[in-house]
C-alpha atoms as a PDB file:
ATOM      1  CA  UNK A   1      28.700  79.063 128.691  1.00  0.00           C
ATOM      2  CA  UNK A   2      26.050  77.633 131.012  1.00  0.00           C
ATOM      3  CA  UNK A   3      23.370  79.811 128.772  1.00  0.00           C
ATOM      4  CA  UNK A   4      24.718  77.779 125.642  1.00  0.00           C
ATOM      5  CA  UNK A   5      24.539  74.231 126.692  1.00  0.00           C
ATOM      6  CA  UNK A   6      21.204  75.127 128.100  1.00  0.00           C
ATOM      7  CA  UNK A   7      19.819  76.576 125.240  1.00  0.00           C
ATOM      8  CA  UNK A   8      21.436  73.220 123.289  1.00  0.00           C
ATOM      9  CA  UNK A   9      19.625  70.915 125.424  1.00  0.00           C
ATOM     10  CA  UNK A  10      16.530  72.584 125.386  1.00  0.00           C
ATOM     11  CA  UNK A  11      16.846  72.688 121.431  1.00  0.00           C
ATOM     12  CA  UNK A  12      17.449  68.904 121.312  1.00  0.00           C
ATOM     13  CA  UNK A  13      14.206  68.332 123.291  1.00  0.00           C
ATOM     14  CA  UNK A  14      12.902  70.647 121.128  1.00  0.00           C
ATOM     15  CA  UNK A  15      13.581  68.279 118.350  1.00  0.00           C
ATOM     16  CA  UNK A  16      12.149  65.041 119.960  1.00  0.00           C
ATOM     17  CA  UNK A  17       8.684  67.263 119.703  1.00  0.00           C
ATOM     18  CA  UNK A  18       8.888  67.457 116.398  1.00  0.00           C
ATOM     19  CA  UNK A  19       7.822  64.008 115.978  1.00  0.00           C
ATOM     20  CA  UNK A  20       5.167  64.250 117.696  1.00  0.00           C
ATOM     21  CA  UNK A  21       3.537  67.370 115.444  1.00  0.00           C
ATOM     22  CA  UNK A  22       4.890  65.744 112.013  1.00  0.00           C
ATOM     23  CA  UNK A  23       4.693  61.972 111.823  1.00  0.00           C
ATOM     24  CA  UNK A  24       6.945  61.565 108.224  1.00  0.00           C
ATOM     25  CA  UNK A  25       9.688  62.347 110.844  1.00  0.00           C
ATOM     26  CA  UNK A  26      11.944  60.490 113.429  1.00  0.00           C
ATOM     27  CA  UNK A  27      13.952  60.979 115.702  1.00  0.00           C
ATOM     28  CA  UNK A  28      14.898  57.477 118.086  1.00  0.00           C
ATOM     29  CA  UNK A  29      16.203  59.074 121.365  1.00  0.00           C
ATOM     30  CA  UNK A  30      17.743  62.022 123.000  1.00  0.00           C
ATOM     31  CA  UNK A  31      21.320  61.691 121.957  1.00  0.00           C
ATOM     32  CA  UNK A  32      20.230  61.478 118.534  1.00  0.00           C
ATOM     33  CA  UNK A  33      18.383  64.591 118.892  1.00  0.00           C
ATOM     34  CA  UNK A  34      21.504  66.476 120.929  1.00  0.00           C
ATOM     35  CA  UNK A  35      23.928  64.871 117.616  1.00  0.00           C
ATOM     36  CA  UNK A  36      21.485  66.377 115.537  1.00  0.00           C
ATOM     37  CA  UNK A  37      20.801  69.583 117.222  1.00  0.00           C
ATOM     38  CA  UNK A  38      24.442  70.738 116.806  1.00  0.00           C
ATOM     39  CA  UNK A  39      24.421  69.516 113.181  1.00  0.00           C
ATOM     40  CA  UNK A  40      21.760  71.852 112.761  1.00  0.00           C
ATOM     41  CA  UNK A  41      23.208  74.895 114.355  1.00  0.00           C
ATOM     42  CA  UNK A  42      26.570  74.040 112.652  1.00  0.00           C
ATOM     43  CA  UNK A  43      24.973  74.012 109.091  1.00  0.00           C
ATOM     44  CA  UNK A  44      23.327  77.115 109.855  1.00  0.00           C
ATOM     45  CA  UNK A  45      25.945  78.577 110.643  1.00  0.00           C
ATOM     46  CA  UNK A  46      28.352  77.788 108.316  1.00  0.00           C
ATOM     47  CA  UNK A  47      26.465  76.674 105.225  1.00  0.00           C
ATOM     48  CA  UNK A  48      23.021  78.868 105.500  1.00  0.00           C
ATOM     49  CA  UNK A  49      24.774  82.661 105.271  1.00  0.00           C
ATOM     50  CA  UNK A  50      26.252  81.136 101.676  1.00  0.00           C
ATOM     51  CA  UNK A  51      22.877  79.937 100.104  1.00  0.00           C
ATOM     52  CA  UNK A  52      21.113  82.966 101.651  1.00  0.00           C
ATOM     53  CA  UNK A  53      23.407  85.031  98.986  1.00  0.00           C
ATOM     54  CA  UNK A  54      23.626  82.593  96.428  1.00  0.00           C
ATOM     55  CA  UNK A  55      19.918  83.134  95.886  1.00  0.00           C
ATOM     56  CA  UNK A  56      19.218  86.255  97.092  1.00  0.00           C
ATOM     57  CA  UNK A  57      17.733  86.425  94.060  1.00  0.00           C
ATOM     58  CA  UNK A  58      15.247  83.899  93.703  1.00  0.00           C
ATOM     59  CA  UNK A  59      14.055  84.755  97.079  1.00  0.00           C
ATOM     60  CA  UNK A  60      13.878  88.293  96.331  1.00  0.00           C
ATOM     61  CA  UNK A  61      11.533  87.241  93.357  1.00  0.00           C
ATOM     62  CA  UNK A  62       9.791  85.027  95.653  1.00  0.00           C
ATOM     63  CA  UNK A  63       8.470  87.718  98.480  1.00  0.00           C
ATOM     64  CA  UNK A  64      11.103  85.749 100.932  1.00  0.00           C
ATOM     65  CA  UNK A  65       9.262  82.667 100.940  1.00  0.00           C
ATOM     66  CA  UNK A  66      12.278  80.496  99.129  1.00  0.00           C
ATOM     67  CA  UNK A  67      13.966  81.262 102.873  1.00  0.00           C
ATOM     68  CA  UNK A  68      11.519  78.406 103.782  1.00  0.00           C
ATOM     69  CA  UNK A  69      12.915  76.023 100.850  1.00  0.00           C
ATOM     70  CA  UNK A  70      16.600  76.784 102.233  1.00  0.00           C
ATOM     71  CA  UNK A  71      15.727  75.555 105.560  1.00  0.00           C
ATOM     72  CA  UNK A  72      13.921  72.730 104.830  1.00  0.00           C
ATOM     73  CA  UNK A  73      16.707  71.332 102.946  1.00  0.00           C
ATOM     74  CA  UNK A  74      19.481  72.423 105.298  1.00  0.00           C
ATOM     75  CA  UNK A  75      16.767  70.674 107.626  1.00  0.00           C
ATOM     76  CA  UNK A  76      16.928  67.583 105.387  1.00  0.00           C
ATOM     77  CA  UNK A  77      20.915  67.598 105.120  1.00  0.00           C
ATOM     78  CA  UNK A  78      20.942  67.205 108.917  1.00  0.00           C
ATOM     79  CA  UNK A  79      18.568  64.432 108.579  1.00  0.00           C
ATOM     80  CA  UNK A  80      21.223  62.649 105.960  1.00  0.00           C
ATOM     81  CA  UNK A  81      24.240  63.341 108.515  1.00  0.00           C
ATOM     82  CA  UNK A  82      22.566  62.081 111.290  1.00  0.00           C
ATOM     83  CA  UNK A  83      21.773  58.342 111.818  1.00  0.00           C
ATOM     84  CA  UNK A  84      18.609  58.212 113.878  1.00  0.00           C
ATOM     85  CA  UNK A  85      17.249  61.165 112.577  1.00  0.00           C
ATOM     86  CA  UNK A  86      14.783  60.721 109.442  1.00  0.00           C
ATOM     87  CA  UNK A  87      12.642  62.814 107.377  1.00  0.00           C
ATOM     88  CA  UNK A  88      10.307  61.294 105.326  1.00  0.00           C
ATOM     89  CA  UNK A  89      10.794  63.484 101.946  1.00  0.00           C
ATOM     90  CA  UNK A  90      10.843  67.276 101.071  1.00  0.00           C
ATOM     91  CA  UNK A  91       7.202  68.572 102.231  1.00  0.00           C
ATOM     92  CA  UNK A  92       7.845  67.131 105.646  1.00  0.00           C
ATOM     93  CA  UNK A  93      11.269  68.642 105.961  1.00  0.00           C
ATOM     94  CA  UNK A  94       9.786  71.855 105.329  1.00  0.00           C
ATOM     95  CA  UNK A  95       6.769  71.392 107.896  1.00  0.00           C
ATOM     96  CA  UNK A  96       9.338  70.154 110.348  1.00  0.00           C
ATOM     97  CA  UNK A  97      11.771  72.515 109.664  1.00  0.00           C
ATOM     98  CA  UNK A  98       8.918  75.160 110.188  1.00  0.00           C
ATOM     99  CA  UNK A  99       7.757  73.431 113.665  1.00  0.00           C
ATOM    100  CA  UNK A 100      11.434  73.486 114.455  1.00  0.00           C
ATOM    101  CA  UNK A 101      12.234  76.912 114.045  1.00  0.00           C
ATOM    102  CA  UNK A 102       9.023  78.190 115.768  1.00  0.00           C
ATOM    103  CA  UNK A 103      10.356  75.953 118.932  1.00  0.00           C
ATOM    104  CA  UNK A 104      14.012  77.077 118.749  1.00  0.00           C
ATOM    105  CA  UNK A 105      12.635  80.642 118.439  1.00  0.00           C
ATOM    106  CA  UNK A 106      10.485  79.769 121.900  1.00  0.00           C
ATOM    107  CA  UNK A 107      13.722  78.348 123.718  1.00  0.00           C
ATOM    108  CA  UNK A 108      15.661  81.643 122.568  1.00  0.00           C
ATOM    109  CA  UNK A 109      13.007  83.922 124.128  1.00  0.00           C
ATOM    110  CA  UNK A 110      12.778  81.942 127.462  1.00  0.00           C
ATOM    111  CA  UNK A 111      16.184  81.337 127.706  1.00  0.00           C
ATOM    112  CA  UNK A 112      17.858  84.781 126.215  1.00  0.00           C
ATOM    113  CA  UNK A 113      20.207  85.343 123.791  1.00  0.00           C
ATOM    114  CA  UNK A 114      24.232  85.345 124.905  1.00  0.00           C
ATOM    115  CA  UNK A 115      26.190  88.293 124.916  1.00  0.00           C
ATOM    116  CA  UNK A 116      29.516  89.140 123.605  1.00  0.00           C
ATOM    117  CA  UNK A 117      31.998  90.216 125.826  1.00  0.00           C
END
Protein backbone atom coordinates (compact mmCIF):
# COMPACT_ATOMS: atom_id res chain seq x y z
CA UNK A 1 0.00 0.00 0.00
CA UNK A 2 2.78 2.35 1.10
CA UNK A 3 4.69 1.18 -2.35
CA UNK A 4 1.49 2.51 -4.28
CA UNK A 5 0.95 5.92 -2.95
CA UNK A 6 4.65 6.30 -3.27
CA UNK A 7 4.97 5.35 -6.61
CA UNK A 8 1.64 7.85 -7.19
CA UNK A 9 3.35 10.71 -5.78
CA UNK A 10 6.45 10.24 -7.38
CA UNK A 11 4.42 9.91 -10.78
CA UNK A 12 2.62 13.23 -10.12
CA UNK A 13 6.02 14.97 -9.69
CA UNK A 14 6.87 13.20 -12.50
CA UNK A 15 4.27 15.08 -14.35
CA UNK A 16 5.13 18.67 -13.11
CA UNK A 17 8.61 17.80 -15.15
CA UNK A 18 7.00 17.44 -18.03
CA UNK A 19 6.56 21.03 -18.41
CA UNK A 20 9.62 21.80 -18.07
CA UNK A 21 10.96 19.38 -21.20
CA UNK A 22 7.75 20.31 -23.45
CA UNK A 23 6.59 23.90 -23.20
CA UNK A 24 2.95 23.38 -25.36
CA UNK A 25 2.13 21.76 -21.94
CA UNK A 26 0.83 22.79 -18.41
CA UNK A 27 0.37 21.69 -15.57
CA UNK A 28 -0.48 24.71 -12.57
CA UNK A 29 0.46 22.86 -9.30
CA UNK A 30 0.89 19.62 -7.56
CA UNK A 31 -2.65 18.63 -6.89
CA UNK A 32 -3.38 19.10 -10.38
CA UNK A 33 -0.67 16.86 -11.28
CA UNK A 34 -1.70 14.06 -8.36
CA UNK A 35 -5.74 14.60 -10.04
CA UNK A 36 -4.18 13.98 -13.15
CA UNK A 37 -1.79 11.28 -12.38
CA UNK A 38 -4.62 8.90 -11.32
CA UNK A 39 -6.65 9.94 -14.39
CA UNK A 40 -3.87 8.68 -16.24
CA UNK A 41 -3.35 5.37 -14.59
CA UNK A 42 -7.19 4.93 -14.53
CA UNK A 43 -7.49 5.41 -18.39
CA UNK A 44 -4.77 3.11 -18.84
CA UNK A 45 -6.10 0.84 -17.19
CA UNK A 46 -9.41 0.66 -18.11
CA UNK A 47 -9.62 2.26 -21.53
CA UNK A 48 -5.92 1.44 -23.09
CA UNK A 49 -6.23 -2.74 -23.03
CA UNK A 50 -9.59 -1.95 -25.38
CA UNK A 51 -7.91 0.31 -28.09
CA UNK A 52 -4.75 -1.85 -27.89
CA UNK A 53 -7.19 -4.67 -29.54
CA UNK A 54 -9.33 -2.55 -31.39
CA UNK A 55 -6.33 -1.77 -33.57
CA UNK A 56 -4.18 -4.40 -33.22
CA UNK A 57 -4.28 -4.14 -36.58
CA UNK A 58 -3.21 -0.91 -37.65
CA UNK A 59 -0.40 -1.18 -35.28
CA UNK A 60 0.56 -4.45 -36.50
CA UNK A 61 0.80 -2.74 -40.02
CA UNK A 62 2.56 0.02 -38.45
CA UNK A 63 5.83 -1.94 -36.87
CA UNK A 64 4.12 -0.94 -33.27
CA UNK A 65 4.64 2.59 -33.66
CA UNK A 66 0.60 3.50 -33.66
CA UNK A 67 1.16 2.31 -29.70
CA UNK A 68 2.67 5.87 -29.57
CA UNK A 69 -0.61 7.51 -31.25
CA UNK A 70 -2.78 5.54 -28.52
CA UNK A 71 -0.94 7.11 -25.77
CA UNK A 72 -0.71 10.36 -26.83
CA UNK A 73 -4.33 10.63 -27.10
CA UNK A 74 -5.20 8.71 -23.95
CA UNK A 75 -2.46 11.37 -22.83
CA UNK A 76 -4.63 14.14 -24.33
CA UNK A 77 -8.05 12.71 -22.83
CA UNK A 78 -6.47 13.19 -19.39
CA UNK A 79 -5.57 16.61 -20.36
CA UNK A 80 -9.54 17.25 -21.29
CA UNK A 81 -10.65 15.63 -17.79
CA UNK A 82 -8.41 17.48 -15.89
CA UNK A 83 -8.74 21.28 -15.26
CA UNK A 84 -5.23 22.58 -14.79
CA UNK A 85 -3.73 20.26 -16.94
CA UNK A 86 -3.26 21.44 -20.74
CA UNK A 87 -1.74 20.17 -23.80
CA UNK A 88 -1.24 22.35 -26.44
CA UNK A 89 -2.46 20.02 -29.53
CA UNK A 90 -1.66 16.43 -30.79
CA UNK A 91 2.31 16.54 -31.52
CA UNK A 92 2.86 17.77 -28.01
CA UNK A 93 0.66 15.16 -26.44
CA UNK A 94 2.66 12.66 -28.08
CA UNK A 95 6.17 14.24 -27.05
CA UNK A 96 4.76 14.57 -23.58
CA UNK A 97 3.20 11.48 -23.44
CA UNK A 98 6.67 10.03 -24.57
CA UNK A 99 8.65 12.17 -21.76
CA UNK A 100 5.98 10.84 -19.45
CA UNK A 101 6.26 7.35 -19.93
CA UNK A 102 10.12 7.34 -19.97
CA UNK A 103 9.72 9.06 -16.27
CA UNK A 104 6.98 6.71 -14.99
CA UNK A 105 9.15 3.86 -16.34
CA UNK A 106 12.22 5.54 -14.09
CA UNK A 107 9.90 5.79 -10.86
CA UNK A 108 8.85 1.99 -11.48
CA UNK A 109 12.51 0.84 -11.56
CA UNK A 110 13.56 2.88 -8.43
CA UNK A 111 10.66 2.25 -6.64
CA UNK A 112 9.72 -1.60 -7.70
CA UNK A 113 6.86 -3.04 -8.91
CA UNK A 114 4.03 -4.42 -6.16
CA UNK A 115 3.38 -7.87 -5.69
CA UNK A 116 0.31 -9.88 -5.52
CA UNK A 117 -0.38 -11.69 -2.60
Amino acid sequence: MARSLLRWLLNAVALTLVPELIGTIQVHNLMTALVAAVIISLLNAVIRPVLVVLTLPITFLSLGIFYLVINALLFWLAASLVPGFEIAGFWAAMAGAIVYSVLTWLVDLAVGKDRAR
